[in-house]
Protein backbone atom coordinates (compact mmCIF):
# COMPACT_ATOMS: atom_id res chain seq x y z
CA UNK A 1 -5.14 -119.49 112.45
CA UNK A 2 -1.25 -119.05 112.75
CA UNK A 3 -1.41 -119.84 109.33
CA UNK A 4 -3.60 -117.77 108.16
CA UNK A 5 -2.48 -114.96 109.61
CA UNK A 6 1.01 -114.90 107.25
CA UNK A 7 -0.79 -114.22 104.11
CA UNK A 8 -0.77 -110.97 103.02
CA UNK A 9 -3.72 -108.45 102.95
CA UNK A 10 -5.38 -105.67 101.57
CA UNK A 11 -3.38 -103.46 104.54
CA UNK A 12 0.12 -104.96 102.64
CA UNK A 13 -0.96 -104.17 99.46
CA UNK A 14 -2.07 -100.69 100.23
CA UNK A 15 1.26 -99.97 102.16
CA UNK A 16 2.93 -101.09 99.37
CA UNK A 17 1.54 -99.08 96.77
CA UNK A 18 1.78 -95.61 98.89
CA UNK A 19 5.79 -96.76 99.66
CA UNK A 20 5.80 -96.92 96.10
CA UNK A 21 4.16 -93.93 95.34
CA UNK A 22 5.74 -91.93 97.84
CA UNK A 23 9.04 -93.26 96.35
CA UNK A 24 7.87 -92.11 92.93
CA UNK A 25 7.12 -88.37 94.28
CA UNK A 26 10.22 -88.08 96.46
CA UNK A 27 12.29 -88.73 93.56
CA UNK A 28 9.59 -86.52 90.95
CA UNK A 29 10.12 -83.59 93.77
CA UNK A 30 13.86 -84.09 94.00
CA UNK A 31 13.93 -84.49 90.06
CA UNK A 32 11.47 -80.89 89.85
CA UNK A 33 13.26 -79.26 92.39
CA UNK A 34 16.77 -79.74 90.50
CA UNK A 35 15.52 -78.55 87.50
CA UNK A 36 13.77 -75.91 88.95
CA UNK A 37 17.13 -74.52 90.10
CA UNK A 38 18.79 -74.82 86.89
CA UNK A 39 15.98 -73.02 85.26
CA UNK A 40 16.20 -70.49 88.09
CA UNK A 41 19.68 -69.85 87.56
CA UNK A 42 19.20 -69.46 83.73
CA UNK A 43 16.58 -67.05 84.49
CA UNK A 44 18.68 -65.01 86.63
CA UNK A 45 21.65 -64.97 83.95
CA UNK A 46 18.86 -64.48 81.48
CA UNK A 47 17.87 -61.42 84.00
CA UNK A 48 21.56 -60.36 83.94
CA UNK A 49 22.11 -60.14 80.10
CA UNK A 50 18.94 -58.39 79.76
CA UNK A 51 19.87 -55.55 81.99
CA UNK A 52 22.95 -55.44 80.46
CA UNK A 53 21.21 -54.58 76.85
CA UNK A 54 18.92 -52.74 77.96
CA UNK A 55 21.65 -50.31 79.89
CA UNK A 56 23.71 -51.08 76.49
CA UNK A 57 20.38 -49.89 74.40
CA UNK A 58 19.76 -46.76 76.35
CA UNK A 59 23.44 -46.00 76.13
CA UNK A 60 23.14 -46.25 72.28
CA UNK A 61 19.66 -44.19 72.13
CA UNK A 62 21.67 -41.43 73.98
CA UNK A 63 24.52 -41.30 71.58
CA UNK A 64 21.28 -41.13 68.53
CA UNK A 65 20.06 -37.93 70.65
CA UNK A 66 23.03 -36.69 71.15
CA UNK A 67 23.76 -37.53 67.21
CA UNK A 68 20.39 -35.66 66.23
CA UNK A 69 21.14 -32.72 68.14
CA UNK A 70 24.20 -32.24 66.66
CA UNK A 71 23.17 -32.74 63.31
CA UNK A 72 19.58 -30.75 64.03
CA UNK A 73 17.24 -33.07 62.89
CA UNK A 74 14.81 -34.58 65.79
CA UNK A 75 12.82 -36.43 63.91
CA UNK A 76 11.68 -40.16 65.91
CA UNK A 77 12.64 -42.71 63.07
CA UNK A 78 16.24 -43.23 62.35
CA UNK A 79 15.83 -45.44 59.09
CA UNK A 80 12.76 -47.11 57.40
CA UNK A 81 13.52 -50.08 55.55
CA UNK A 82 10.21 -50.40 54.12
CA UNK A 83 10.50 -47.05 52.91
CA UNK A 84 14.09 -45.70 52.45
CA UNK A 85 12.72 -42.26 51.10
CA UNK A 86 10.47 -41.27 53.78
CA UNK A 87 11.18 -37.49 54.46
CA UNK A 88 9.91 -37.99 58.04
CA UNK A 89 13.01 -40.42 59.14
CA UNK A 90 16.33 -38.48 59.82
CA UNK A 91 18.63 -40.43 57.19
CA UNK A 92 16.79 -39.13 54.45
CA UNK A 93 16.03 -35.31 56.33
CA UNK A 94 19.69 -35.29 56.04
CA UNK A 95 20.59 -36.29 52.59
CA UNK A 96 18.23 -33.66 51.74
CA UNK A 97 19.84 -31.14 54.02
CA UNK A 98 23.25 -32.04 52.20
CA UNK A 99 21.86 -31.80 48.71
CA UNK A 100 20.26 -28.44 49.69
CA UNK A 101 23.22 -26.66 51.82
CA UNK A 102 26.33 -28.29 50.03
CA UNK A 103 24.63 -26.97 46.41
CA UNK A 104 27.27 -28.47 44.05
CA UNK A 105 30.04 -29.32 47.01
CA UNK A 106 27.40 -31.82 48.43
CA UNK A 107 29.23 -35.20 49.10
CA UNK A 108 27.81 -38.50 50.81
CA UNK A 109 27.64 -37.21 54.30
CA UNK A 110 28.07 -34.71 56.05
CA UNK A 111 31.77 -34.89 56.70
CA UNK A 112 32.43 -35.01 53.05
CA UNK A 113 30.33 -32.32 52.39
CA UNK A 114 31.85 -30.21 55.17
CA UNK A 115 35.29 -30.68 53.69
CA UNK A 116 34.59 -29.98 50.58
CA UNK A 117 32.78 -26.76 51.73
CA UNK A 118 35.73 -26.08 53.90
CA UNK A 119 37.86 -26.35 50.76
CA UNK A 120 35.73 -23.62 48.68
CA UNK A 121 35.77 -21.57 51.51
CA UNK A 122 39.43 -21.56 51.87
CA UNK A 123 39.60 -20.82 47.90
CA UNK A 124 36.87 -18.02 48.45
CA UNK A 125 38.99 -15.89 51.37
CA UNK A 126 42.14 -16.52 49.01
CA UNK A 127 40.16 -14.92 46.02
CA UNK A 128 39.19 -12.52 48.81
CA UNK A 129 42.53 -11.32 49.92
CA UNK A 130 44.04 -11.33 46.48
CA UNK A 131 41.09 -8.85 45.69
CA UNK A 132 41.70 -7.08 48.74
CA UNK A 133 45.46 -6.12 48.08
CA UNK A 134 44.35 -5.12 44.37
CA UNK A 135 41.59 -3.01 45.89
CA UNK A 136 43.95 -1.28 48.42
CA UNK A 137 46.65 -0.86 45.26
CA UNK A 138 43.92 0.98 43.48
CA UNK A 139 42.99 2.86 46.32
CA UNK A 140 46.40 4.29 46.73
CA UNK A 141 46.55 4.98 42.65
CA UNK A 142 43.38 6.64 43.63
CA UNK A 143 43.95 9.04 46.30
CA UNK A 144 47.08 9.81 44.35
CA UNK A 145 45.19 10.51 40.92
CA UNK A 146 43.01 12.24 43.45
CA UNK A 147 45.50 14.38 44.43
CA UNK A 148 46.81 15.31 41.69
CA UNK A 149 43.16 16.50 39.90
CA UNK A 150 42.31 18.10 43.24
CA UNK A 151 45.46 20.23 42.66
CA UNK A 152 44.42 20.90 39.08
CA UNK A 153 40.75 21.68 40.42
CA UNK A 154 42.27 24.33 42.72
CA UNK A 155 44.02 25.53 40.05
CA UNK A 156 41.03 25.85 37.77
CA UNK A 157 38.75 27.09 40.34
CA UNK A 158 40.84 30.27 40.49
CA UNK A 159 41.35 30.33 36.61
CA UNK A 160 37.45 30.09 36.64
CA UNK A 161 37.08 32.76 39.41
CA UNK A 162 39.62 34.88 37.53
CA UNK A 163 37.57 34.18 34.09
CA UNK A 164 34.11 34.79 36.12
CA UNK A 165 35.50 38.23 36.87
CA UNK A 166 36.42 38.90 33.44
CA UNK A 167 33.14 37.63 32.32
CA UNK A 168 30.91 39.77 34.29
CA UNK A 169 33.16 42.84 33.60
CA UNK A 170 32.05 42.07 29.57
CA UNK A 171 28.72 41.29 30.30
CA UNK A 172 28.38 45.05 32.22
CA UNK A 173 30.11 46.27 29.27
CA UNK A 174 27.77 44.41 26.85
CA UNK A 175 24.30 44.58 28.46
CA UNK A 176 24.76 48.76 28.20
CA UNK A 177 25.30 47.82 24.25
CA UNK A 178 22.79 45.47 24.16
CA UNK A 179 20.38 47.51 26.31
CA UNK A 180 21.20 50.64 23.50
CA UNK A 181 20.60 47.73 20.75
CA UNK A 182 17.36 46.74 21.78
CA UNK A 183 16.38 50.18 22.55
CA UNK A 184 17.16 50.75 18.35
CA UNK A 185 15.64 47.34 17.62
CA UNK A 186 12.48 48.04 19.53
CA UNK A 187 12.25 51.53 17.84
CA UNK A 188 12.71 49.64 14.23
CA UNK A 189 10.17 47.25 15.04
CA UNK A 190 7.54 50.22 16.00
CA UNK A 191 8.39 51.90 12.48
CA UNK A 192 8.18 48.64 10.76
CA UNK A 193 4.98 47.74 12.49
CA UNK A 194 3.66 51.33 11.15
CA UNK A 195 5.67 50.45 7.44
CA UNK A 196 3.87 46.65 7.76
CA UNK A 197 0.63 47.81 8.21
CA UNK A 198 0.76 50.46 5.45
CA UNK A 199 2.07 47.89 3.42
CA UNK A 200 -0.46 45.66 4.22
CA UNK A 201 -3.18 48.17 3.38
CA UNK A 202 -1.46 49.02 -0.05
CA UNK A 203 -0.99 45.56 -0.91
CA UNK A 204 -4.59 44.76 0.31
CA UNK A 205 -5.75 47.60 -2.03
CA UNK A 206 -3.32 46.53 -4.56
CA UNK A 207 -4.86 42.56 -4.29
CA UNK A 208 -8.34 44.28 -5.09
CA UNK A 209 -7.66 46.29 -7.32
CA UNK A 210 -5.82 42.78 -9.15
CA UNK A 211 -9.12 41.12 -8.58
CA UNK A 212 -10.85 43.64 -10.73
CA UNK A 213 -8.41 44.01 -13.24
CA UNK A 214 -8.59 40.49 -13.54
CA UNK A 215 -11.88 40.12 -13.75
CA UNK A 216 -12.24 42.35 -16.50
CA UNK A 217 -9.30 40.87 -18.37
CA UNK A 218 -11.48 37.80 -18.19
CA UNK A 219 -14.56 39.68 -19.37
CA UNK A 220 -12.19 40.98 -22.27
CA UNK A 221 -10.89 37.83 -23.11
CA UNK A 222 -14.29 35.87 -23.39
CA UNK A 223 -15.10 38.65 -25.66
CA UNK A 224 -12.09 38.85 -27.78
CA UNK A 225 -12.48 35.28 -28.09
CA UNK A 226 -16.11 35.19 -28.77
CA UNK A 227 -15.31 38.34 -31.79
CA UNK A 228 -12.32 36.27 -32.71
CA UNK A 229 -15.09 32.99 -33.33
CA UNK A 230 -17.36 35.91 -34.77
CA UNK A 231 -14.44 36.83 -37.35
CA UNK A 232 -13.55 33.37 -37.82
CA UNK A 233 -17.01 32.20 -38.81
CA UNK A 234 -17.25 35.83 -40.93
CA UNK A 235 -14.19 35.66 -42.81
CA UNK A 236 -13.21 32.34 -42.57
CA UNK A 237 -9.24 32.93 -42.91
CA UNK A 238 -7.31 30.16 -43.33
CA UNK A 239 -3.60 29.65 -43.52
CA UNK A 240 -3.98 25.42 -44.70
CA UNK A 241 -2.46 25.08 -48.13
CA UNK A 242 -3.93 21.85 -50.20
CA UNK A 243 -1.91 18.85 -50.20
CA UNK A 244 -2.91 17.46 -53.55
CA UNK A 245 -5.04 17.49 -57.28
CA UNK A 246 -7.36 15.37 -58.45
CA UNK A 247 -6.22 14.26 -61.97
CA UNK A 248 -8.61 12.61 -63.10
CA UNK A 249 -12.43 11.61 -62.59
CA UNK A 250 -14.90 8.35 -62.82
CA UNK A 251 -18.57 9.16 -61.72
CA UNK A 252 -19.38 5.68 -62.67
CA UNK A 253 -17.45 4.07 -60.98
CA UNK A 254 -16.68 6.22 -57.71
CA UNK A 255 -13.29 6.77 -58.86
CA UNK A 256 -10.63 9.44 -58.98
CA UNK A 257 -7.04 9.49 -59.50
CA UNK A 258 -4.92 12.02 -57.73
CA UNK A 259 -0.95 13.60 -58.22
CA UNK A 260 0.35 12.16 -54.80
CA UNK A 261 2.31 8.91 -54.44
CA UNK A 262 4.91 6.68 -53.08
CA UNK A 263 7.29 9.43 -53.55
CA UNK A 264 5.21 11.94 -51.22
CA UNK A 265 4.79 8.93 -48.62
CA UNK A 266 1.86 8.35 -49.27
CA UNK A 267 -0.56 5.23 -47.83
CA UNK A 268 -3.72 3.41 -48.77
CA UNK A 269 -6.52 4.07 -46.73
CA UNK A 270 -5.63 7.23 -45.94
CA UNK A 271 -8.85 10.10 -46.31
CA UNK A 272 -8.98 13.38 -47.91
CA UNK A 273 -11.59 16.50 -48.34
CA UNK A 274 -11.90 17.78 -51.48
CA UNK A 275 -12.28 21.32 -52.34
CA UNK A 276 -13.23 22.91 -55.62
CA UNK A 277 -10.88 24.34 -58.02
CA UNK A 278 -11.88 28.24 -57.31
CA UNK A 279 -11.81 27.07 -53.66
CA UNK A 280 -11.77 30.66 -51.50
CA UNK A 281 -9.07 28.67 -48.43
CA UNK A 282 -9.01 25.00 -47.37
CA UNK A 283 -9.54 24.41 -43.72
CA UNK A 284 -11.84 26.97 -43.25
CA UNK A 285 -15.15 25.33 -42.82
CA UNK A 286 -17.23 22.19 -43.63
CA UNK A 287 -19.20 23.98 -46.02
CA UNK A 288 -16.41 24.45 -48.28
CA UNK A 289 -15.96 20.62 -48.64
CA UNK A 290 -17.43 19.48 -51.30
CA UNK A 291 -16.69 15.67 -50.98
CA UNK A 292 -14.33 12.89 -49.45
CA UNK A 293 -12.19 10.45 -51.20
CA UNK A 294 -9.83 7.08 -49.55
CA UNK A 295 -6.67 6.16 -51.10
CA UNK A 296 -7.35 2.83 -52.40
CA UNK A 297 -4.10 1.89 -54.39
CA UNK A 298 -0.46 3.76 -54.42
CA UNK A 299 0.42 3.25 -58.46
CA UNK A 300 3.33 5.29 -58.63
CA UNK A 301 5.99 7.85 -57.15
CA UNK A 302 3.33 10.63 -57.72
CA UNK A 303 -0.04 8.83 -58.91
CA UNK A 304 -2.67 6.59 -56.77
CA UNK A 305 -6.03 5.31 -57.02
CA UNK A 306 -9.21 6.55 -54.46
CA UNK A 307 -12.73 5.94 -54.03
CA UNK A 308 -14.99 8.56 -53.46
CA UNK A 309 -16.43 8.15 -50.32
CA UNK A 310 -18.90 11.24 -50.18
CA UNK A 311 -19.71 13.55 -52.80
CA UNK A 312 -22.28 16.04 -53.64
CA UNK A 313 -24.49 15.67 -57.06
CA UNK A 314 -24.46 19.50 -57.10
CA UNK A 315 -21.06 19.87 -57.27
CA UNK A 316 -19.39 16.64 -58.37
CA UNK A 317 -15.91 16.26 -58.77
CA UNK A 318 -14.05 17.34 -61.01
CA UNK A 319 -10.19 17.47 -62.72
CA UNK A 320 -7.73 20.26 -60.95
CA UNK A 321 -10.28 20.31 -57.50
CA UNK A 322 -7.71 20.28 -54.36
CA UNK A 323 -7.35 17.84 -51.89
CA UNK A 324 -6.93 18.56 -48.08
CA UNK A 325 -6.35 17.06 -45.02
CA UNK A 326 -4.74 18.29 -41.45
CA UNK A 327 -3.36 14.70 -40.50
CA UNK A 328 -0.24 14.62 -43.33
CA UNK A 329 1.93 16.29 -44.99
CA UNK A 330 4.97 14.91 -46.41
CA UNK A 331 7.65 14.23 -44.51
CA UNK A 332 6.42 15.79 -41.24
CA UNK A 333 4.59 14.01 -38.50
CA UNK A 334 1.31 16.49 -37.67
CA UNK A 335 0.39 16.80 -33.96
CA UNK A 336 -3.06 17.14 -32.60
CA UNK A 337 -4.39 17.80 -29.15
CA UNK A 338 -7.75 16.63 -28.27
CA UNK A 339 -10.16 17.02 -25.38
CA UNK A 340 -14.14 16.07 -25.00
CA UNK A 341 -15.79 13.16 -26.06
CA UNK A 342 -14.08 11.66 -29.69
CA UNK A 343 -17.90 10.70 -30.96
CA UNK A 344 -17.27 9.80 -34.65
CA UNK A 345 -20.94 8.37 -35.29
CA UNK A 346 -22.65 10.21 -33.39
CA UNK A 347 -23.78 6.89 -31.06
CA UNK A 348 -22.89 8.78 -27.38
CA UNK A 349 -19.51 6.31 -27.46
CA UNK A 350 -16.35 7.16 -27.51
CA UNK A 351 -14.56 6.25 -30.80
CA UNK A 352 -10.69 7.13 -29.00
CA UNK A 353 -9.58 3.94 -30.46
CA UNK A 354 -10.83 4.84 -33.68
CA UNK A 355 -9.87 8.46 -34.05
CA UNK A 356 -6.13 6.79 -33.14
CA UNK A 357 -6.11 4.46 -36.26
CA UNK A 358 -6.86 7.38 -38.00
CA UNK A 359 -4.29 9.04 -36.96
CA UNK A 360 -1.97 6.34 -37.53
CA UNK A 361 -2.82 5.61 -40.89
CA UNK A 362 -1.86 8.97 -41.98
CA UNK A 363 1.17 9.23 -40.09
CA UNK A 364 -0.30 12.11 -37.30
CA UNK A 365 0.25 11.77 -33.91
CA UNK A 366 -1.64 12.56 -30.65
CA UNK A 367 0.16 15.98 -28.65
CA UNK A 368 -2.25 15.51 -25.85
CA UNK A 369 -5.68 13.63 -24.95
CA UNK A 370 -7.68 15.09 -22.12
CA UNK A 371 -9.93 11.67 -20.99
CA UNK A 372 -13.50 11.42 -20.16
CA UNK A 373 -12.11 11.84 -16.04
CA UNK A 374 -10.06 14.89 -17.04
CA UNK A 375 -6.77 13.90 -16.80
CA UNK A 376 -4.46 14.85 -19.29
CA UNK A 377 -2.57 12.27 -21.00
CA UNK A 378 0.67 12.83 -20.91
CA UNK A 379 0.43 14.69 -17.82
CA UNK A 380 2.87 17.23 -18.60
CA UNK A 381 1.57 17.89 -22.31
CA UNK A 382 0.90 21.27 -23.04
CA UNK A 383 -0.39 22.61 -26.62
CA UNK A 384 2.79 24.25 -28.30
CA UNK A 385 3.49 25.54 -31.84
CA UNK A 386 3.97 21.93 -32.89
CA UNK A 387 0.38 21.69 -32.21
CA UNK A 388 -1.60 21.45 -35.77
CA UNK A 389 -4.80 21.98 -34.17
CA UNK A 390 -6.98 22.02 -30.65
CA UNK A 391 -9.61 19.43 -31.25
CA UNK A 392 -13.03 20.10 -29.20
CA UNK A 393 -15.40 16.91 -29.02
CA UNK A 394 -18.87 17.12 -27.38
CA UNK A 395 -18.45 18.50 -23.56
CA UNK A 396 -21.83 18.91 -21.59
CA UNK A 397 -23.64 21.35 -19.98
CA UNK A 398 -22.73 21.01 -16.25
CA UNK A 399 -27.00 21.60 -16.16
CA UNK A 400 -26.80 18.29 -18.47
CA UNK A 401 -25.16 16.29 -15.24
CA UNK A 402 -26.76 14.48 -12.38
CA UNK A 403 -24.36 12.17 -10.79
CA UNK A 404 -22.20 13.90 -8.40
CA UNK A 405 -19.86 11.58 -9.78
CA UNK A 406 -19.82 12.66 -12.98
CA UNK A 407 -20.23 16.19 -11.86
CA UNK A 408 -16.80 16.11 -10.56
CA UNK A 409 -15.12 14.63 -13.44
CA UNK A 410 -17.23 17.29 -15.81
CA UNK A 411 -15.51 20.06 -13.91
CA UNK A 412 -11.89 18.97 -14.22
CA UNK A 413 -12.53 18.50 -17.94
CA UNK A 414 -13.77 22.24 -18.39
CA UNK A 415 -11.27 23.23 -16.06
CA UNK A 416 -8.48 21.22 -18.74
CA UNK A 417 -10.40 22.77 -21.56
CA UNK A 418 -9.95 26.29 -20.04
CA UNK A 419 -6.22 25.35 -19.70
CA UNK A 420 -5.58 24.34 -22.79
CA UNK A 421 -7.86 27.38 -24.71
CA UNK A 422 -5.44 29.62 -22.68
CA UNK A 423 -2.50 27.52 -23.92
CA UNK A 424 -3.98 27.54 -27.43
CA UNK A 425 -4.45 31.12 -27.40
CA UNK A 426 -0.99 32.06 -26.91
CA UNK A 427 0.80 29.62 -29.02
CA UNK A 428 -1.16 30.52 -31.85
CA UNK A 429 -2.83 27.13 -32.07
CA UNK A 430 -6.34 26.93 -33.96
CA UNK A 431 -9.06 25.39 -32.04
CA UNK A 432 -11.97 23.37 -34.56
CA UNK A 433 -14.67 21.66 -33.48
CA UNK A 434 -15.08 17.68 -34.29
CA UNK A 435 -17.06 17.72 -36.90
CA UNK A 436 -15.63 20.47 -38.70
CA UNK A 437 -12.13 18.05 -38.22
CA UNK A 438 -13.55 14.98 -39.24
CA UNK A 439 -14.53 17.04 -42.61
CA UNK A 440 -11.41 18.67 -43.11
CA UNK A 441 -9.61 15.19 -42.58
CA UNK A 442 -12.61 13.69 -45.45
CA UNK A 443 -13.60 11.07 -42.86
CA UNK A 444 -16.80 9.60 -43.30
CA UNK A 445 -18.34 7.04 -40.79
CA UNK A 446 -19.47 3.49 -42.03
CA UNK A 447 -21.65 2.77 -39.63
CA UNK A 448 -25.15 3.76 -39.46
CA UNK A 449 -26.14 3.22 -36.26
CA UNK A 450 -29.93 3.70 -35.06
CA UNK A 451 -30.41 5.38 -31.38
CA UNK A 452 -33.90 4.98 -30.54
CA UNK A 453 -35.29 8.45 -29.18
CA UNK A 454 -32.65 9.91 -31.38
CA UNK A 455 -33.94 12.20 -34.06
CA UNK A 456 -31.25 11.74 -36.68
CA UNK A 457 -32.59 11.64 -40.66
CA UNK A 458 -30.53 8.48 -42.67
CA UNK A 459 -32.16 10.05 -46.24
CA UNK A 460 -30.12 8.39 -48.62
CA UNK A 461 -28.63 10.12 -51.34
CA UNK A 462 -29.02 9.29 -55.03
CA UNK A 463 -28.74 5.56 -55.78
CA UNK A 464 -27.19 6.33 -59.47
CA UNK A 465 -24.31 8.34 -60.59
CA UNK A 466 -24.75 10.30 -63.51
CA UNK A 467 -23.42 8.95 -66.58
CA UNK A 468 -21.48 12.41 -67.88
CA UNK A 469 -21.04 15.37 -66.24
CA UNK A 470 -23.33 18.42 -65.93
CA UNK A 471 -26.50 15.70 -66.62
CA UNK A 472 -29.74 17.00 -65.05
CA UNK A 473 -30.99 15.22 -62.74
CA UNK A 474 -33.87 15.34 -60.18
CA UNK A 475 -34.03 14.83 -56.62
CA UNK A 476 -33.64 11.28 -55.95
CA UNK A 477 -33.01 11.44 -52.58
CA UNK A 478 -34.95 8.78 -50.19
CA UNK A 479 -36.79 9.28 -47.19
CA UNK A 480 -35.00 6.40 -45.73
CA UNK A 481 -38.17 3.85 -45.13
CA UNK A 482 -37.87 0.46 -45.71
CA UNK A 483 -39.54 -2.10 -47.73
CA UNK A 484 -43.44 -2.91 -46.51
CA UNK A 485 -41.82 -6.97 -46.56
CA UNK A 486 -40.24 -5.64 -42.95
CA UNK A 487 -42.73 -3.23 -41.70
CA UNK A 488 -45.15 -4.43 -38.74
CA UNK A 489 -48.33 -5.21 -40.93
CA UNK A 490 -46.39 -8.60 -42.09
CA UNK A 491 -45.02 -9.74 -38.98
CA UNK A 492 -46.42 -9.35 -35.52
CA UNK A 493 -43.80 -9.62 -32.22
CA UNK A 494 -42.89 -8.34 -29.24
CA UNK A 495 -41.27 -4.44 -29.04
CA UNK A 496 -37.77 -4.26 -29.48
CA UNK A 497 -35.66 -4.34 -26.45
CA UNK A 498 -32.93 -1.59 -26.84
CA UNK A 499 -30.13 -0.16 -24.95
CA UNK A 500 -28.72 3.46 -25.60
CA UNK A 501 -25.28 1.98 -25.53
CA UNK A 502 -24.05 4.81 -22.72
CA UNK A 503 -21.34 3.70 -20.58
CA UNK A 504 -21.36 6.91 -18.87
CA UNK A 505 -23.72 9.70 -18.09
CA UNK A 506 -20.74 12.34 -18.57
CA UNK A 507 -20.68 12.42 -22.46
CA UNK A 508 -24.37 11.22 -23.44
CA UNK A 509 -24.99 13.91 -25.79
CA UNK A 510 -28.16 15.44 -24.54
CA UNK A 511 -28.13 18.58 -26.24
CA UNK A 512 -26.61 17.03 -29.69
């Protein structure tokens, strides 16, 4: 039992293993415990630096207050590095508040800027001053120029007074002449009111008695002229002298050789009237023509070639019969005035254009033209003793007229022809009709033209000359009718369209 009771047991074991663990947590509490302390005491320095930077950090925030108050911008954020421009931080506040105060002496910060401003002020007050003393130098110049005109001014004031003295002295003096002027002026005016208004009635009297006088000098001279036409148509006086002889005569062949040539300047194609022998005075009428003849061929210094162009079987031509015509004479260019409508084939159309080539040919000229408008051509042509003759074309009836158009232009063409009658009247200056001009000249129209509604006979003279002169002959004039071949019974169609060929209503000759 002794034996046994030196083994060891569960009791042993147990001890052992709380020794052992009580070993293990002494020294784990020892080893805790020690570190514990060291952590402690970093904590506490830890503690110690952190008060530090805080006191540190709220030392530094003051200075930024005291910083933003000085500089006047209170704005929370400092800087933002995530957004260097934000307006809301106070860096970029003031770099704006540099730019926008310093203007162009804005620098990098605010010192800079300040200086610089400082500088431009400095340079500003020395500008200043330096004005300043010029200013007070032309101050002084000024009160002493001042001076000086405020001693002429007293001066003048009492030359003025003086002269103002002086003035009103002549002004007394002249307002008693004046007052005895206008006393004579007004009395003048009262007798020249009473001499105006007798005046006045004479000349009002005078002005009527004009009116009448006129007015019957206008009655008398429609009357003289229409006894003077009266005369003229009675007497038939004519100053025209003949230009030419016919020298010789060809019935047969519608020939006749006259004493004018190259030597009287003459030219082919010009026209002639021809006059008998016994003639009474060329130019008179256009029943004292007895036929027409063109110059065909010039043959020598005082012999050419014509054609009769119209003659009468009556009264054919014959040796020693006189030849006439207004447009020439030899070496002198005639002038004729013209006014109406130039109608040379009686078609209602002007024939201006060919009435000039007429003219041309034999060497005339146009004095004046009064157009179909009434405007005279050249506009400061009168009719003078140059004038040969007043030519009269066809001038309506103002009754004739319709459109106020035309109406107007009708009147300033009677209005030119009263003008130029006046005009014609004093210088002496025949006036002739067309027709009886277009005789005289021995024109004759080559165109037959047909007007429908126109009454006009075309019976055609004798088809054959006689073979010698003084031959009997009948009438062997035809009625002017065409061959059956073109008459209607052969050859049925439609009417003929036709125009009257009038360009204007102002010249269709109506009444013709």
């Amino acid at each position: 039992m002794a034996a046994a009771s030196n083994k060891p047991g569960a009791v042993h074991y147990a001890l052992i293993v709380f020794v052992m663990i009580s070993v293990v947590l002494g020294i784990l509490t020892y080893n805790f415990h020690q570190n514990y302390s060291t952590e402690a005491a970093k904590a506490a320095e830890k503690t110690n630096e952190l008060a530090s930077i805080s006191k540190k950090f709220l030392a530094e925030t003051d200075k930024i207050e005291v910083l933003k108050k000085l500089i006047g911008i209170a704005h929370e954020l400092v800087y933002d590095p995530a957004d260097p421009k934000n307006a809301n931080t106070v860096k970029a506040a003031g770099l704006a508040d540099i730019a926008k105060s310093g203007g162009k002496e804005a620098g990098v910060n605010y010192t800079e800027t300040l200086k610089k401003l400082r500088e431009a002020i400095t340079a500003l007050e020395a500008d200043r001053d330096s004005k300043a003393t010029l200013v007070a130098t032309l101050q002084a110049e000024l009160k002493e120029q001042s001076d000086r005109l405020n001693k002429k001014v007293v001066t003048a004031d009492a030359a003025q007074t003086k002269a103002e003295t002086e003035r009103r002295d002549v002004f007394a003096t002249q307002d008693e002449r004046l007052k005895s002027k206008q006393d004579e002026v007004d009395r003048l005016k009262q007798e020249n009111n009473t001499v105006t208004s007798e005046l006045q009635q004479e000349k009002e009297g005078r002005e009527k008695d004009n009116k009448q006088k006129n007015e019957q000098i206008g009655r008398l001279e429609k009357h003289i002229d229409f006894l003077v036409n009266q005369i003229d148509e009675l007497r038939k006086v004519s100053f025209e002298v003949g230009d030419g002889l016919i020298q010789r005569v060809d019935n047969a062949s519608k020939t006749v050789w006259i004493n004018l040539g190259e030597a009287d300047f003459l030219k082919t194609r010009m026209t002639f009237s021809v006059y008998s022998k016994d003639h009474q005075g060329v130019g008179r009428g256009a029943e004292d023509v007895k036929g027409k003849i063109e110059v065909t061929r010039i043959l020598g210094p005082h012999i050419a070639e014509a054609r009769i162009t119209d003659d009468d079987l009556f009264r054919p031509m014959l040796v020693n019969d006189v030849l006439y015509t207004p447009l020439w004479s030899p070496g002198l260019v005639e002038k004729i005035a013209f006014v109406g409508l130039i109608d040379l084939d009686n078609d209602g159309k002007s024939d201006w254009e060919e009435m000039k080539q007429l003219l041309s040919i034999s060497g005339a000229d146009v004095d004046l033209y009064i157009d179909e408008s009434g405007i005279r051509h050249p506009e400061d042509a009168k009719v003078s003793v140059q004038t040969k003759f007043l030519v009269r074309g066809y001038i309506p009836e103002p009754g004739q007229v319709v459109n106020e158009d035309d109406k107007v232009k009708l009147g300033e063409v009677r209005k030119q022809l009263n003008e130029l009658t006046k005009e014609a009247r004093e210088t002496g200056v025949r006036i002739i009709k067309l027709n009886d001009f277009l005789a005289h000249i021995g024109f004759e129209s080559k165109r037959r033209t047909f007007r429908p509604g126109q009454e006009r006979p075309f019976n055609l003279k004798a088809g054959a000359a006689s073979g010698t002169v003084g031959e009997s002959i009948g009438d062997r004039s035809s009625n002017g009718n065409v061959s059956g071949a073109y008459g209607t019974t052969k050859r049925k169609s439609a009417p003929q369209q036709t125009s009257d060929g009038h360009t204007s209503k102002l010249f269709t000759p109506q009444g013709k």
